[in-house]
Structures are given as structure tokens and as C-alpha cells.
N, C-alpha and C. Protein backbone atom coordinates (compact mmCIF):
# COMPACT_ATOMS: atom_id res chain seq x y z
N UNK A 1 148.84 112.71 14.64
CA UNK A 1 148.77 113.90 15.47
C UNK A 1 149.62 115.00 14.83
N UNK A 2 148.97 116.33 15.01
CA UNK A 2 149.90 117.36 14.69
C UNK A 2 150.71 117.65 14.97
N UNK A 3 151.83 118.16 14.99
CA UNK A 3 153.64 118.46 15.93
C UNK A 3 152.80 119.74 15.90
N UNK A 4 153.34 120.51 17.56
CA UNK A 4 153.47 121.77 17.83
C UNK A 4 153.36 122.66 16.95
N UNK A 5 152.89 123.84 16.54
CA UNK A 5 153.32 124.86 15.97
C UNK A 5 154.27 125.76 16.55
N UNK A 6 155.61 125.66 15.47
CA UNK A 6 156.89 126.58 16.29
C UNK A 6 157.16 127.49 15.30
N UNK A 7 158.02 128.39 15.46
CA UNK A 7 158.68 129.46 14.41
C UNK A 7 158.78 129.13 13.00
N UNK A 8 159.64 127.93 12.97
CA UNK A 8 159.62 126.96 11.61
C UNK A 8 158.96 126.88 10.62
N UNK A 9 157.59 126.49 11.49
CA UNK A 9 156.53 126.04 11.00
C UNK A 9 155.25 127.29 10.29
N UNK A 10 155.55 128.48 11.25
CA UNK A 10 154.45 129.08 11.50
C UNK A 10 154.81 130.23 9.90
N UNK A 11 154.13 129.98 8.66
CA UNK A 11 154.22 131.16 7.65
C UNK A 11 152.80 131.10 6.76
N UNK A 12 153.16 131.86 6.21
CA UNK A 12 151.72 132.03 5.18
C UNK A 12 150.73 132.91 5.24
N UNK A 13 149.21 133.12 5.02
CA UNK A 13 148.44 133.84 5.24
C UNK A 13 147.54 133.26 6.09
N UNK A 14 147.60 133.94 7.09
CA UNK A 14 146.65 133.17 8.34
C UNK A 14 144.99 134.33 8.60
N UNK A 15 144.18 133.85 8.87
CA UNK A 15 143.03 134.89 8.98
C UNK A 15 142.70 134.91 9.80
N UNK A 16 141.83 135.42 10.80
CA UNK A 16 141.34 135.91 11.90
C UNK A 16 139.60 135.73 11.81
N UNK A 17 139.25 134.57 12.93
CA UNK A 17 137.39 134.65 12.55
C UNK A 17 136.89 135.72 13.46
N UNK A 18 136.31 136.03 12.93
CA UNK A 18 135.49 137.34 13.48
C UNK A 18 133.84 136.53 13.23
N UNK A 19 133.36 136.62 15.02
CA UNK A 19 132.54 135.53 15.93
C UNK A 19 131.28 136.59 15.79
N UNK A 20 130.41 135.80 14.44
CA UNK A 20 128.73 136.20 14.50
C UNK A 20 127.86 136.06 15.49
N UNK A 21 127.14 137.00 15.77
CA UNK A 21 126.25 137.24 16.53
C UNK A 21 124.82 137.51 16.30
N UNK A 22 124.14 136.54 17.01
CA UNK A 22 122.67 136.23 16.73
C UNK A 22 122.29 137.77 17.57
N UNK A 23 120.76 138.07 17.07
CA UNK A 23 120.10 139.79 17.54
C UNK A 23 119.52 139.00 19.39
N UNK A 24 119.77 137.86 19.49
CA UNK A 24 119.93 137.49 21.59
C UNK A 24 121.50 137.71 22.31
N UNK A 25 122.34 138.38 21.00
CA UNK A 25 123.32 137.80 22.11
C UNK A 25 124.36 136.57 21.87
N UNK A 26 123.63 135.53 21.27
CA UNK A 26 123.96 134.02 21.40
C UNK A 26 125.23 133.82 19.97
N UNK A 27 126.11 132.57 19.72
CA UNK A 27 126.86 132.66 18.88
C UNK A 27 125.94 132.12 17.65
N UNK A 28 126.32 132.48 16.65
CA UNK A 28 125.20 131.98 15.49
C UNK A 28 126.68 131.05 14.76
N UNK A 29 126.40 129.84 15.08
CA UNK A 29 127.41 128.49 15.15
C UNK A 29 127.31 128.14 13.53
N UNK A 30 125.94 128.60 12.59
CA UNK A 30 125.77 128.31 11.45
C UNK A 30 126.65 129.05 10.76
N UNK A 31 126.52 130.02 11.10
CA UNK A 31 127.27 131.27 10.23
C UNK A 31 128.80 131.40 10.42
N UNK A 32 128.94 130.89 11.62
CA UNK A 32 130.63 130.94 11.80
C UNK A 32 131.06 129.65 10.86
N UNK A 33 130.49 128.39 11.31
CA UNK A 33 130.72 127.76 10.15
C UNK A 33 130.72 127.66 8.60
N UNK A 34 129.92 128.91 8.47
CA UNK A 34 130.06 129.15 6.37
C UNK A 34 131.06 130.18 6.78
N UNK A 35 131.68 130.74 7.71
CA UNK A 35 132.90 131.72 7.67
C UNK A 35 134.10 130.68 8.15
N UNK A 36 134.46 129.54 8.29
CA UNK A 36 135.31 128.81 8.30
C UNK A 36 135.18 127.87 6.94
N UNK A 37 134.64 127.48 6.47
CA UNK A 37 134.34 126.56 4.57
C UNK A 37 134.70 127.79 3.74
N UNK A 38 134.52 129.21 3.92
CA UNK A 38 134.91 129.95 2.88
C UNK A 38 136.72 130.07 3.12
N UNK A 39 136.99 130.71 4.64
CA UNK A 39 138.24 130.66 4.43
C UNK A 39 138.85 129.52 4.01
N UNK A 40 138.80 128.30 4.55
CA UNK A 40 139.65 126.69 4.31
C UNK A 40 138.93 126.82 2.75
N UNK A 41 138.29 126.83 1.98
CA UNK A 41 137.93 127.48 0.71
C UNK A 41 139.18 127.91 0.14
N UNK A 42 139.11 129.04 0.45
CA UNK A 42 139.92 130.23 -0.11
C UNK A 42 141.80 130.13 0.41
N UNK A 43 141.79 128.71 1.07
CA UNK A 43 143.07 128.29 1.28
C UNK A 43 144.27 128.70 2.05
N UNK A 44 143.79 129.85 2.92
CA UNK A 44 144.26 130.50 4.06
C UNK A 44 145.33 128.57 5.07
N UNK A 45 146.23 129.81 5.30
CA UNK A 45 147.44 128.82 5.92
C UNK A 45 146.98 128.39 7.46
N UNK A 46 146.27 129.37 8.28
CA UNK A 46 146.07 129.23 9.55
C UNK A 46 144.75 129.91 9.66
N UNK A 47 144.44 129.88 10.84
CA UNK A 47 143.16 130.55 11.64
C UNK A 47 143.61 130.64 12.81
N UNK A 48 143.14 132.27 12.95
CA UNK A 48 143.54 132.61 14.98
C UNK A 48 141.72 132.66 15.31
N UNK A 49 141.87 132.09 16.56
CA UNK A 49 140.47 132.16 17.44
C UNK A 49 140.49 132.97 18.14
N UNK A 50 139.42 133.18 18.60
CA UNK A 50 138.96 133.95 19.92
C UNK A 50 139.95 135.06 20.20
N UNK A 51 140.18 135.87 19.11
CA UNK A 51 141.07 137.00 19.24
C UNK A 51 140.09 138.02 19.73
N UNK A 52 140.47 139.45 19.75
CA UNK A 52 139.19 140.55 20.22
C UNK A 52 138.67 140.42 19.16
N UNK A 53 138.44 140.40 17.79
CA UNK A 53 137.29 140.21 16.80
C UNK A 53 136.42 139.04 16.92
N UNK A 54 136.87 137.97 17.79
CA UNK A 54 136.18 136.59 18.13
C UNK A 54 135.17 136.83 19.25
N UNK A 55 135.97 138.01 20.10
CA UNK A 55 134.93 138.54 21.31
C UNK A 55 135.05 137.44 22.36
N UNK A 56 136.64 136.79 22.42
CA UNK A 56 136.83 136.23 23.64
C UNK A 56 136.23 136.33 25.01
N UNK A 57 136.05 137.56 25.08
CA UNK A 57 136.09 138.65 26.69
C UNK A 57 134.80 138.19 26.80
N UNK A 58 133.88 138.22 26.06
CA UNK A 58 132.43 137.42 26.29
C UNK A 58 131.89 136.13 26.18
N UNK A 59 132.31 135.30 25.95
CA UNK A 59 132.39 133.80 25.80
C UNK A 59 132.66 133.04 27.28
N UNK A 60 131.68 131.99 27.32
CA UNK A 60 131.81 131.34 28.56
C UNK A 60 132.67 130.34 28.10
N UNK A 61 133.09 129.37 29.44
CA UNK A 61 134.00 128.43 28.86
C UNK A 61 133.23 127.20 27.84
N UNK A 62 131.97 127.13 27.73
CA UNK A 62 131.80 126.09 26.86
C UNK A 62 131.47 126.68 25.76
N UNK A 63 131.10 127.84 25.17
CA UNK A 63 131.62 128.34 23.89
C UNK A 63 132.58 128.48 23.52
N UNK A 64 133.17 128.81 24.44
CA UNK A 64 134.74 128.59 23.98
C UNK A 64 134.89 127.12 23.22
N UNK A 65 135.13 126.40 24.04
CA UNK A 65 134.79 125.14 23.69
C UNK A 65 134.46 124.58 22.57
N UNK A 66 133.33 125.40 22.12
CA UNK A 66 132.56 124.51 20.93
C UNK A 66 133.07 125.17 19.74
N UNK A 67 133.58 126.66 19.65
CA UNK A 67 134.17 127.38 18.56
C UNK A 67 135.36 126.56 18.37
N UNK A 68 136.32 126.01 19.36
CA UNK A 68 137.28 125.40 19.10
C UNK A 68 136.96 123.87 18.41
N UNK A 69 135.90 123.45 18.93
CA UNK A 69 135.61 122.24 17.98
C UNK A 69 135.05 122.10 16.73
N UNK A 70 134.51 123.21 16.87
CA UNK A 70 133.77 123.39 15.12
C UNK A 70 135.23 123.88 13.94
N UNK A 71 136.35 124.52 15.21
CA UNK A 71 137.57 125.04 13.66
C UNK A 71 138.27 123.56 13.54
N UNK A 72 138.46 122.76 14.85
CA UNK A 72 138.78 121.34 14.66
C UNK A 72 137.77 120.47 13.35
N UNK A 73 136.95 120.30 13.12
CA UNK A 73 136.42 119.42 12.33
C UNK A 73 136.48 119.81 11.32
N UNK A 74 136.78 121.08 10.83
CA UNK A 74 137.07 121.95 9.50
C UNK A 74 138.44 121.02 9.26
């Protein structure tokens, strides 16, 4: 299991996903996923979710959900 993230812990270059959008509306889950393999790619220290570029404010709770499980299996 992971320990907490605290002050300590927390440095480096962290990126921000910015949450694709299919022309319905809907999350395009493919594409966020080749935008999570490029960053963990490109060796970024962290990832923030569902920030306003993630478009929190529109997400139901089980997208929520599933964005968080798709950066988990990364």
C-alpha cells in the first residue's frame, strides 16, 4: 500500500489531465488513457484529477469514479 501523500513526500513535476470530450458530451476514456501512457511516458512525478481542466463541475459520481480508476491502473 501507498503511505499518504504529505509535504515530505510531495516534489517534482506533477501534470494536470485535462478530460477529452467526445462531440455527445460523453468522456472519451480512450483518449484520456493515451493522455495518461504519454505523461507516465514522459515520467511526470504526479497527476492532479478532476481539477477545472478535468471539468469536475460536470462529471457524475460514476465518472468520477472510473477516471479515478483508469489513473489507478496506470
Amino acid at each position: 500500500m501507498t503511505p499518504p501523500l504529505t509535504a515530505d513526500r510531495l516534489h517534482g513535476n506533477w501534470a494536470t489531465l485535462m478530460l477529452p470530450i467526445n462531440d455527445d458530451d460523453s468522456i472519451d476514456y480512450g483518449r484520456l488513457g493515451n493522455e495518461l501512457d504519454a505523461l507516465v511516458a514522459a515520467g511526470v512525478d504526479g497527476l492532479y484529477t478532476n481539477g477545472t481542466a478535468g471539468e469536475f463541475h460536470t462529471q457524475s459520481e460514476a465518472e468520477f469514479d472510473a477516471i479515478h480508476a483508469l489513473v489507478a491502473e496506470r
